[in-house]
PDB file of N, CA and C in Angstrom:
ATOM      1  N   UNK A   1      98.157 124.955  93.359  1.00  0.00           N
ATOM      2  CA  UNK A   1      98.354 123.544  93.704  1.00  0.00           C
ATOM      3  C   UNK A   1      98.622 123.436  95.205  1.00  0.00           C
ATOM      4  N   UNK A   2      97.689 122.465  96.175  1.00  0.00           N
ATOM      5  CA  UNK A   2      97.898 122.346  97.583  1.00  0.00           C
ATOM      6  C   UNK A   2      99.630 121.662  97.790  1.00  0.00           C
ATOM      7  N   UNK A   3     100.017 121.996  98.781  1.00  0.00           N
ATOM      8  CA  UNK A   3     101.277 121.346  99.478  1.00  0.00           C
ATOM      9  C   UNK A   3     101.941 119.923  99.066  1.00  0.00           C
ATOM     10  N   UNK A   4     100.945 119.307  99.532  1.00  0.00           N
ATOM     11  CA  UNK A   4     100.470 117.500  99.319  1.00  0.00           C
ATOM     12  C   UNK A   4      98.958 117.646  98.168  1.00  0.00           C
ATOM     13  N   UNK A   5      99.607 116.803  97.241  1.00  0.00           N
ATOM     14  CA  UNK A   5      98.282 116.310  96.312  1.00  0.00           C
ATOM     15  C   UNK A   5      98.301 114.803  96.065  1.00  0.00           C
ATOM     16  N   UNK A   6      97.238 114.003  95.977  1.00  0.00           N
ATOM     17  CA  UNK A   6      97.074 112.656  95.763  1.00  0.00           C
ATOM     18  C   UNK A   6      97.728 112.201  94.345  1.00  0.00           C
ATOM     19  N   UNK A   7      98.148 111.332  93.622  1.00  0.00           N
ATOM     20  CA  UNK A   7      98.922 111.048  93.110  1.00  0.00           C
ATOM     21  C   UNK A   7      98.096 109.254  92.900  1.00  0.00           C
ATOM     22  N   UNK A   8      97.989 108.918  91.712  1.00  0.00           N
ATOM     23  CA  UNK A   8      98.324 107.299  91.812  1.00  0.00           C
ATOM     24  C   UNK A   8      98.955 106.512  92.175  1.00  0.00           C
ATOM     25  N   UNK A   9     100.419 107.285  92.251  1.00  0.00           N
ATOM     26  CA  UNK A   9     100.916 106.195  92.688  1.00  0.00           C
ATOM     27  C   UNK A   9     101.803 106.922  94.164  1.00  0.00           C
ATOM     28  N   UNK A  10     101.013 107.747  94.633  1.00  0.00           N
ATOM     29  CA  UNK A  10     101.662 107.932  96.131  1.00  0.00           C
ATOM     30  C   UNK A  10     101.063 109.482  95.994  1.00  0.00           C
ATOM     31  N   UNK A  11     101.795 110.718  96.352  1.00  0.00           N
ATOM     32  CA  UNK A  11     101.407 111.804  96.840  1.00  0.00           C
ATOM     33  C   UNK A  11     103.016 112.983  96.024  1.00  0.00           C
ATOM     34  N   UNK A  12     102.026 113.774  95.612  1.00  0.00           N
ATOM     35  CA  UNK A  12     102.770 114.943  95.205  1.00  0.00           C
ATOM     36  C   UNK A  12     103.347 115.918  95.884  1.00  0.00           C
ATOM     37  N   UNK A  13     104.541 116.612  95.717  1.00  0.00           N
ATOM     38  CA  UNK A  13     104.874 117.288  97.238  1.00  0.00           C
ATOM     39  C   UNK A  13     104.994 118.863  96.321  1.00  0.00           C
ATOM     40  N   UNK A  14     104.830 119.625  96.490  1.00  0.00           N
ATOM     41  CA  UNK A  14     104.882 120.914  95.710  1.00  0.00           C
ATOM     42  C   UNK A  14     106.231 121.480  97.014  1.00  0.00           C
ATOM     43  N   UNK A  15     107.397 121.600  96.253  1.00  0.00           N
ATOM     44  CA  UNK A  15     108.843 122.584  97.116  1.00  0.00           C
ATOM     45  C   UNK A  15     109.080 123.390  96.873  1.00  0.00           C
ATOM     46  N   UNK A  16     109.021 124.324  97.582  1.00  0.00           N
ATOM     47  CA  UNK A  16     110.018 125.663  97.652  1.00  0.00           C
ATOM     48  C   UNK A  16     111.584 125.481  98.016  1.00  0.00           C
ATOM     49  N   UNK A  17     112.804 125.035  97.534  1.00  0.00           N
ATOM     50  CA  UNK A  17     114.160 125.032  97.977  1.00  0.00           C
ATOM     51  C   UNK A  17     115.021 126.277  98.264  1.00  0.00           C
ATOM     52  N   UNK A  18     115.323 126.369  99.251  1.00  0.00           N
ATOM     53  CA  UNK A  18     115.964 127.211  99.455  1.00  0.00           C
ATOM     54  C   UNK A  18     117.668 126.992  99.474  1.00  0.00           C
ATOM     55  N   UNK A  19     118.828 127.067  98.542  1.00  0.00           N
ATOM     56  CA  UNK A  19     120.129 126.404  98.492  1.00  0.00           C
ATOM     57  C   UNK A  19     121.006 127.126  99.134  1.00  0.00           C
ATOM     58  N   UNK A  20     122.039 126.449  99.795  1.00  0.00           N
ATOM     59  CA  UNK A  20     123.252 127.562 100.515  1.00  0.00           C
ATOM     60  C   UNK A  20     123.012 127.586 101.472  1.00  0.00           C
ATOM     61  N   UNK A  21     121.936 126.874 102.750  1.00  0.00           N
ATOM     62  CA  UNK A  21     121.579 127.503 103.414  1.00  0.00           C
ATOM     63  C   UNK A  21     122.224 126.889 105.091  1.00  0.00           C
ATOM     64  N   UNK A  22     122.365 127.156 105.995  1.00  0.00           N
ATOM     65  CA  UNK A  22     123.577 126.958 107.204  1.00  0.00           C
ATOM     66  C   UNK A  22     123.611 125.281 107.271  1.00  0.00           C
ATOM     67  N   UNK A  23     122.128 125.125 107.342  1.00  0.00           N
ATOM     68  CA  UNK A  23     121.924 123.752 107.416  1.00  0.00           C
ATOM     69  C   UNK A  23     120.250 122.717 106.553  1.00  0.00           C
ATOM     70  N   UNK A  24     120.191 121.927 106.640  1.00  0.00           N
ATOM     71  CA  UNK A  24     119.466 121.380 105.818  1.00  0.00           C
ATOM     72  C   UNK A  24     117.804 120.914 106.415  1.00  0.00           C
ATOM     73  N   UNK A  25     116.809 121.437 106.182  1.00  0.00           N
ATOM     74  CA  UNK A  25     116.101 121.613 107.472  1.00  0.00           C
ATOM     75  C   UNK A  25     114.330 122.056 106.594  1.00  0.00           C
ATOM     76  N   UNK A  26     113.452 121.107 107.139  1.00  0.00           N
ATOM     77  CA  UNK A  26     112.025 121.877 106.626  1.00  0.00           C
ATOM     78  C   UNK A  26     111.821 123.307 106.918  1.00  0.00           C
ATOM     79  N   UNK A  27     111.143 124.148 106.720  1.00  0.00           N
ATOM     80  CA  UNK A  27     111.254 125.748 107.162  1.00  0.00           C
ATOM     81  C   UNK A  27     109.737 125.604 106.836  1.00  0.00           C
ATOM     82  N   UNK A  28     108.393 124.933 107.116  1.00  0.00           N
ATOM     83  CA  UNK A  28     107.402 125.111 106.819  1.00  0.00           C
ATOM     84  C   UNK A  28     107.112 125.236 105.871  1.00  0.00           C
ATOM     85  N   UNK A  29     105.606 125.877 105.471  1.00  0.00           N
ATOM     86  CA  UNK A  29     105.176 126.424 104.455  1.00  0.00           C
ATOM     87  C   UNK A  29     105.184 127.614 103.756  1.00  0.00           C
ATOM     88  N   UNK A  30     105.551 127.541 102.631  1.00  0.00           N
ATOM     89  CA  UNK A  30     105.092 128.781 102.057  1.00  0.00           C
ATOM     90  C   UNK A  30     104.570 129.086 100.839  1.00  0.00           C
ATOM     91  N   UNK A  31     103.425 129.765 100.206  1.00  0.00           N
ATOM     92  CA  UNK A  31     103.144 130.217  99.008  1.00  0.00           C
ATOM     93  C   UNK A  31     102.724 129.047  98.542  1.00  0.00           C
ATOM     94  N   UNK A  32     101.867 127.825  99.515  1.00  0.00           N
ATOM     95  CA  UNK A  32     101.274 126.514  98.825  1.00  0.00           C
ATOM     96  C   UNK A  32     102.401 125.345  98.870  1.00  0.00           C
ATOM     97  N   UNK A  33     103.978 125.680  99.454  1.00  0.00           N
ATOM     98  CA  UNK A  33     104.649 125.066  99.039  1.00  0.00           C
ATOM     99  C   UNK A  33     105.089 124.510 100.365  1.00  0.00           C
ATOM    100  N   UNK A  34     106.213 123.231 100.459  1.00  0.00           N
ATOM    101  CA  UNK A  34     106.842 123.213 101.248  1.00  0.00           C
ATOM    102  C   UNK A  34     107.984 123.527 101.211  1.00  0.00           C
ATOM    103  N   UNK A  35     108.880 124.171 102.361  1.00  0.00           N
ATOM    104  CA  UNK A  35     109.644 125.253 102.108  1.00  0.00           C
ATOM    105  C   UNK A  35     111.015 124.351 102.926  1.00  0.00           C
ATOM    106  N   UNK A  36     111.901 124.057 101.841  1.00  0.00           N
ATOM    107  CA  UNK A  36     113.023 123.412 102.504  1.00  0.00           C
ATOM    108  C   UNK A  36     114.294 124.078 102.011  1.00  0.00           C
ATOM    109  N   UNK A  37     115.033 124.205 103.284  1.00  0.00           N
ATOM    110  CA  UNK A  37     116.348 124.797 103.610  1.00  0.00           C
ATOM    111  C   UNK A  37     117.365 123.958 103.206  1.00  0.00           C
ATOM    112  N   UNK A  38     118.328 124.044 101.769  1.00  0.00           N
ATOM    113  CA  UNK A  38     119.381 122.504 101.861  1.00  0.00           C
ATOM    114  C   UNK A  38     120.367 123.248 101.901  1.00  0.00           C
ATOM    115  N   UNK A  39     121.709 122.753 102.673  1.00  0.00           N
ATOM    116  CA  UNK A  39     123.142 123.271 102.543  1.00  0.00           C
ATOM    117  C   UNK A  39     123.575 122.959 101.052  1.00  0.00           C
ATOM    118  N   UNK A  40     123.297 122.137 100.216  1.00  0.00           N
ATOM    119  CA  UNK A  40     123.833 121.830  99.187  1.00  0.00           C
ATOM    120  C   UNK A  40     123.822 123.149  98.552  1.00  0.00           C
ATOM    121  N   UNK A  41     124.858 123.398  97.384  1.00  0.00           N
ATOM    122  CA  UNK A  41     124.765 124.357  96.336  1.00  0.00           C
ATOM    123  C   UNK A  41     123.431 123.998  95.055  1.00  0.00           C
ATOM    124  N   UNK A  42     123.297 125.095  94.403  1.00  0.00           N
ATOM    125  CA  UNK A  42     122.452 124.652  93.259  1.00  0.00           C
ATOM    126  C   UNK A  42     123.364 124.409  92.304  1.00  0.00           C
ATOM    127  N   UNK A  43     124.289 123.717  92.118  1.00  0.00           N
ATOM    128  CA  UNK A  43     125.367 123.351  91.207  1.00  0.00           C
ATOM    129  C   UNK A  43     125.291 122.122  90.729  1.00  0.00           C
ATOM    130  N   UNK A  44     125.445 121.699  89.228  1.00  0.00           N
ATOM    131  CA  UNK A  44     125.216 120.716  88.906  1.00  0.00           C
ATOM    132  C   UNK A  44     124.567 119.308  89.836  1.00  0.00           C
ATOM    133  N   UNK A  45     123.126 119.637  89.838  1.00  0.00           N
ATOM    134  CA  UNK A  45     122.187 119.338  90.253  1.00  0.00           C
ATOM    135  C   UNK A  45     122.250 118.235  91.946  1.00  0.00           C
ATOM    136  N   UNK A  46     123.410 119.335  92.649  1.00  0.00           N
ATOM    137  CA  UNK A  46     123.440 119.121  94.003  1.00  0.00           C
ATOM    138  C   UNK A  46     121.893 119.336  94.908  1.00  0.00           C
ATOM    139  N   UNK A  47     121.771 120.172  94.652  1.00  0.00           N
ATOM    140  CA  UNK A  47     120.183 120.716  95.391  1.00  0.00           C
ATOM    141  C   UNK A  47     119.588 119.781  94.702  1.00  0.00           C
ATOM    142  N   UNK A  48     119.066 119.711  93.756  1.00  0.00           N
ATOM    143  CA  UNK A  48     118.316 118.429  93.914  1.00  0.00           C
ATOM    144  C   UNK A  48     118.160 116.807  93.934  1.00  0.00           C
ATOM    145  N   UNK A  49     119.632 116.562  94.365  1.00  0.00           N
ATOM    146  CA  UNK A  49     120.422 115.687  94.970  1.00  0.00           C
ATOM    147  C   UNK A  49     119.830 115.814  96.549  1.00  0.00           C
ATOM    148  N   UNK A  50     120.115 116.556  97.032  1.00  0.00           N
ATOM    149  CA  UNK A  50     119.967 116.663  98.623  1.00  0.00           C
ATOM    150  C   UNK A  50     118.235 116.525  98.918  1.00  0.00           C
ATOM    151  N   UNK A  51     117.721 117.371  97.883  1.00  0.00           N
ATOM    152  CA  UNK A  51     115.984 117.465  98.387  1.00  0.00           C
ATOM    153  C   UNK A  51     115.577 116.158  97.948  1.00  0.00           C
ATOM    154  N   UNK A  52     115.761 115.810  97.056  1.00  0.00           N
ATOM    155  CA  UNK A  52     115.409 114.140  97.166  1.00  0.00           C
ATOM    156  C   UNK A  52     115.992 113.774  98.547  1.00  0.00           C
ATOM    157  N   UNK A  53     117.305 113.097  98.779  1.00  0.00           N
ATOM    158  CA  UNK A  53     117.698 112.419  99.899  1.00  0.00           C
ATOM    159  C   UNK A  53     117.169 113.098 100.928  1.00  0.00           C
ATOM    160  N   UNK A  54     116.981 114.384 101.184  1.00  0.00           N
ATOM    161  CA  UNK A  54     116.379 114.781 102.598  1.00  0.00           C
ATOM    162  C   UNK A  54     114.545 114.426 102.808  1.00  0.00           C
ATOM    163  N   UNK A  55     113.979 114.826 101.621  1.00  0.00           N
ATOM    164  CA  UNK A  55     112.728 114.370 101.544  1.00  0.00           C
ATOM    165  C   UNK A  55     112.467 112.257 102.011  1.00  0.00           C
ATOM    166  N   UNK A  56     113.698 111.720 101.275  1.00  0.00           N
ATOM    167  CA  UNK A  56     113.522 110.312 101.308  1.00  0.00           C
ATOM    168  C   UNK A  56     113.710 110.091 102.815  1.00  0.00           C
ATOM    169  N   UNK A  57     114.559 110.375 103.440  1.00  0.00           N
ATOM    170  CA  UNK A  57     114.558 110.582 105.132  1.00  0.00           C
ATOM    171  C   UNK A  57     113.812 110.867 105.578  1.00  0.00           C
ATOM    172  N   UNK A  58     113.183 112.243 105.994  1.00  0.00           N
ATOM    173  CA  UNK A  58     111.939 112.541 106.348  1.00  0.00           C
ATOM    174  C   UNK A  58     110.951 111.779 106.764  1.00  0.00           C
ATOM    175  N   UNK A  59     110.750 111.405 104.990  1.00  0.00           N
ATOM    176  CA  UNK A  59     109.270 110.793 104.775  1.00  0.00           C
ATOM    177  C   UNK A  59     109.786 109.063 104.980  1.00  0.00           C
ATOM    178  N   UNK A  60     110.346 108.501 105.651  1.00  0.00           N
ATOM    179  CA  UNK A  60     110.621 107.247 105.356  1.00  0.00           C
ATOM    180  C   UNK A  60     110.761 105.903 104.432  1.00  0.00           C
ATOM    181  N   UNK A  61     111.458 106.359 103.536  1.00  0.00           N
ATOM    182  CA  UNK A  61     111.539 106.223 101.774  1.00  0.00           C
ATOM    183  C   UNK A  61     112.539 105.935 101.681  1.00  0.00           C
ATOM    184  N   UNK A  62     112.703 104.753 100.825  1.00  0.00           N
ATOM    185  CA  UNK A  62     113.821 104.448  99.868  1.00  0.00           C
ATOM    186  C   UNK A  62     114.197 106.136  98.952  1.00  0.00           C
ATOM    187  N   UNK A  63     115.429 106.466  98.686  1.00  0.00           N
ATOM    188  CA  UNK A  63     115.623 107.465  97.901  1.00  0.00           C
ATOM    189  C   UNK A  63     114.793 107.244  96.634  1.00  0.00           C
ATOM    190  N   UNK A  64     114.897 105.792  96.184  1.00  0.00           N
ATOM    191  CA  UNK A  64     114.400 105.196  94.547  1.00  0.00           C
ATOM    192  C   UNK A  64     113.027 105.960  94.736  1.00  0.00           C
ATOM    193  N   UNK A  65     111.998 105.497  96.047  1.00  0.00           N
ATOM    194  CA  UNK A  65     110.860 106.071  96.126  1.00  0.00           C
ATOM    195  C   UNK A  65     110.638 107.665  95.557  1.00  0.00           C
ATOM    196  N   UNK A  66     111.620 108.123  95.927  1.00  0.00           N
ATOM    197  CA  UNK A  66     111.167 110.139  95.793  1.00  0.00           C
ATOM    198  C   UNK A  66     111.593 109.801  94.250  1.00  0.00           C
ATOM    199  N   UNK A  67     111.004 110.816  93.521  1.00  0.00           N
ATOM    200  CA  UNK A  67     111.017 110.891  92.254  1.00  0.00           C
ATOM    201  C   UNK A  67     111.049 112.560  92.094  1.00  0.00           C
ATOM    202  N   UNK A  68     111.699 113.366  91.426  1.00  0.00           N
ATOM    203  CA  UNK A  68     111.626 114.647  90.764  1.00  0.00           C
ATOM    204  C   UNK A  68     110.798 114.724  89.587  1.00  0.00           C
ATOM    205  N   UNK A  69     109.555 115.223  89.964  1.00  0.00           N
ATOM    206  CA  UNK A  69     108.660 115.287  88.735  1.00  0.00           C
ATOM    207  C   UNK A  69     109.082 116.452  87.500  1.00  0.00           C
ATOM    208  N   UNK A  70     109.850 117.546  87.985  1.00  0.00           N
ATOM    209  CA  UNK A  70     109.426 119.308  87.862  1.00  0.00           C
ATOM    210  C   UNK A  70     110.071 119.821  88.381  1.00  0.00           C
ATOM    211  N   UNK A  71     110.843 121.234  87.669  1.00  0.00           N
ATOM    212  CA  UNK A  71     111.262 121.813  88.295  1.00  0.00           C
ATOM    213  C   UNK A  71     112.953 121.791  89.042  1.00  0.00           C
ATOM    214  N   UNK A  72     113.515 121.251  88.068  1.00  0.00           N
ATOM    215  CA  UNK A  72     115.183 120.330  87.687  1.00  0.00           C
ATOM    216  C   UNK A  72     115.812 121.684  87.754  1.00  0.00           C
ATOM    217  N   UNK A  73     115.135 122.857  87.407  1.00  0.00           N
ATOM    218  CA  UNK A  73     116.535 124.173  86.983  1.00  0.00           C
ATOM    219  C   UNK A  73     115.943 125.505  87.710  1.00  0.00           C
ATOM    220  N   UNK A  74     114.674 125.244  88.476  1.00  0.00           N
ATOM    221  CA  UNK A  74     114.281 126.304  89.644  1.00  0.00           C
ATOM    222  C   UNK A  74     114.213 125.870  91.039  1.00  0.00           C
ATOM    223  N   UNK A  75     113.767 126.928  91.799  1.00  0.00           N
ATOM    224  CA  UNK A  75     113.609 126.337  93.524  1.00  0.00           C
ATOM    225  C   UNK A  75     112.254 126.001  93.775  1.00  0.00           C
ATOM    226  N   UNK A  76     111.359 126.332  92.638  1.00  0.00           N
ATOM    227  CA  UNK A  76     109.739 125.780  93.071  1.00  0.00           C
ATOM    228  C   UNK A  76     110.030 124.151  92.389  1.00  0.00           C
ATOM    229  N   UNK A  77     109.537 123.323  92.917  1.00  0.00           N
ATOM    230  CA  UNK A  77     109.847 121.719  92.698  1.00  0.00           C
ATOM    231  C   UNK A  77     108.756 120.992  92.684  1.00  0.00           C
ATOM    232  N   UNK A  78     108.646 119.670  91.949  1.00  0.00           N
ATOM    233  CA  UNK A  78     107.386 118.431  92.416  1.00  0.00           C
ATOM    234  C   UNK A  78     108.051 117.375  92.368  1.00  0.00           C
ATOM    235  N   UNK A  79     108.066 117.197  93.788  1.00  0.00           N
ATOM    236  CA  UNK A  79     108.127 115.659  94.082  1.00  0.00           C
ATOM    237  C   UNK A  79     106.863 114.648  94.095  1.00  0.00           C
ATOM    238  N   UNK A  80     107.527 113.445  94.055  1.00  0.00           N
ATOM    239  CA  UNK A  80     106.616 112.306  94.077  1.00  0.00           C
ATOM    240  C   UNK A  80     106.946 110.985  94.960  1.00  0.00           C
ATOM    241  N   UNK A  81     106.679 111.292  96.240  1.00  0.00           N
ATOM    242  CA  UNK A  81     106.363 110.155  97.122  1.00  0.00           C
ATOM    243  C   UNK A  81     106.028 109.072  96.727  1.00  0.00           C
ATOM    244  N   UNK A  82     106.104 108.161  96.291  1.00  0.00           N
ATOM    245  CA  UNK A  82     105.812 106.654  96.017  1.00  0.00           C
ATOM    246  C   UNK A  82     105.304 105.876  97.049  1.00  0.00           C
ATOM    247  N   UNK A  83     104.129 105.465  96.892  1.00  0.00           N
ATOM    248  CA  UNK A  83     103.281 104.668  97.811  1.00  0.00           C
ATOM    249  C   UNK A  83     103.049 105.328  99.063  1.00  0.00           C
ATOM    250  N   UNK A  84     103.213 106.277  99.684  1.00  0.00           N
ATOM    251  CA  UNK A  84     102.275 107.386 101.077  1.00  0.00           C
ATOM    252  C   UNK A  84     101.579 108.191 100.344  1.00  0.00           C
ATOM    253  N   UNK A  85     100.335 107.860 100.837  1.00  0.00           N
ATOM    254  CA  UNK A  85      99.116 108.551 100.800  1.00  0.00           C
ATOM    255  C   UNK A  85      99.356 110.179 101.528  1.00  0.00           C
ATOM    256  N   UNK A  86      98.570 110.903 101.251  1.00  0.00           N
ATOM    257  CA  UNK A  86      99.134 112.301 101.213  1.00  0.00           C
ATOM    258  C   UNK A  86      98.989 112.886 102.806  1.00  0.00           C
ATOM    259  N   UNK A  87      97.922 112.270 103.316  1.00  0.00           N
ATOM    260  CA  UNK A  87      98.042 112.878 104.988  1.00  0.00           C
ATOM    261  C   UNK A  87      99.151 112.043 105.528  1.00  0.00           C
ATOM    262  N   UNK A  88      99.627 110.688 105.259  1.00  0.00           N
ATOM    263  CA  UNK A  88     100.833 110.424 105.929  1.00  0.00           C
ATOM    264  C   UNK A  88     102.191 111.393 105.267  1.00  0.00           C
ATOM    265  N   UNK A  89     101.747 111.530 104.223  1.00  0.00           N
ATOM    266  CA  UNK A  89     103.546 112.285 103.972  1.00  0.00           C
ATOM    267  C   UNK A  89     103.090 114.035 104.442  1.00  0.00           C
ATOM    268  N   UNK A  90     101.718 114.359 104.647  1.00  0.00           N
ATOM    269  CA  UNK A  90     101.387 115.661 105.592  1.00  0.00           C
ATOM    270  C   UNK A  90     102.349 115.576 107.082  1.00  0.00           C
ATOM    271  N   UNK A  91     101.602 114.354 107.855  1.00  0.00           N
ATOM    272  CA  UNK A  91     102.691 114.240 108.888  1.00  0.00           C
ATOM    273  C   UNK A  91     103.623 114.009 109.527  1.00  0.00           C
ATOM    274  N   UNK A  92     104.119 113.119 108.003  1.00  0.00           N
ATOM    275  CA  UNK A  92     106.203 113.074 108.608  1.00  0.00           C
ATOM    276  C   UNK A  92     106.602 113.800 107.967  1.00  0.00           C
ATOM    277  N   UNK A  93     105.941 114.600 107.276  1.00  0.00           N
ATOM    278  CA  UNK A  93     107.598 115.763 106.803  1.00  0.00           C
ATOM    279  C   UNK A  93     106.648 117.112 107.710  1.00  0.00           C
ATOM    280  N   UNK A  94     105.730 117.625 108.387  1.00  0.00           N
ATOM    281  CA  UNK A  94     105.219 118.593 109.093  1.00  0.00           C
ATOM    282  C   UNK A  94     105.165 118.419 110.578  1.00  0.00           C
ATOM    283  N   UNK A  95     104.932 116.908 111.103  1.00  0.00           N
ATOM    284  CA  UNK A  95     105.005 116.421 111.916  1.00  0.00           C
ATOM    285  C   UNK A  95     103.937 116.385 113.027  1.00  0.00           C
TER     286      UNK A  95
END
């Protein structure tokens, strides 16, 4: 599955999370994925607390917008951008 995939109703984000980590931060790509650094713990579903809100920042999004498709109890993830088309959410979260 590519990085960014088209979506009906906005664009799919395929994540790699990385938890614990100094600070909260994109780290590129990796393994198809996008590879994000969150300080949050993976503890009752802090990490994916934070990768939503950091993704909704990023990408200029209501939090409501990001959606957790996948991937609730590992670090590979699918998000769902709501309404950005997939080369815009390519270049605000890659830049």
């Amino acid at each position: 599955m590519p990085c960014f995939s088209a979506d009906p109703a906005g664009t799919k984000v395929a994540v790699r999370v990385v938890p614990r980590a100094s600070r909260t931060k994109i780290d590129g790509l990796l393994d198809g994925a996008l590879k994000i650094r969150l300080a949050a713990p993976p503890v009752d579903g802090a990490a994916n607390a934070a990768a939503r809100d950091f993704l909704a920042e990023a990408a200029g999004l209501r939090r409501s917008e990001v959606v957790l498709l996948s991937g609730e109890k590992s670090r590979n993830k699918t998000f769902l951008l709501r309404g950005l088309p997939p080369e815009q959410a390519r270049q605000k979260l890659l830049g």
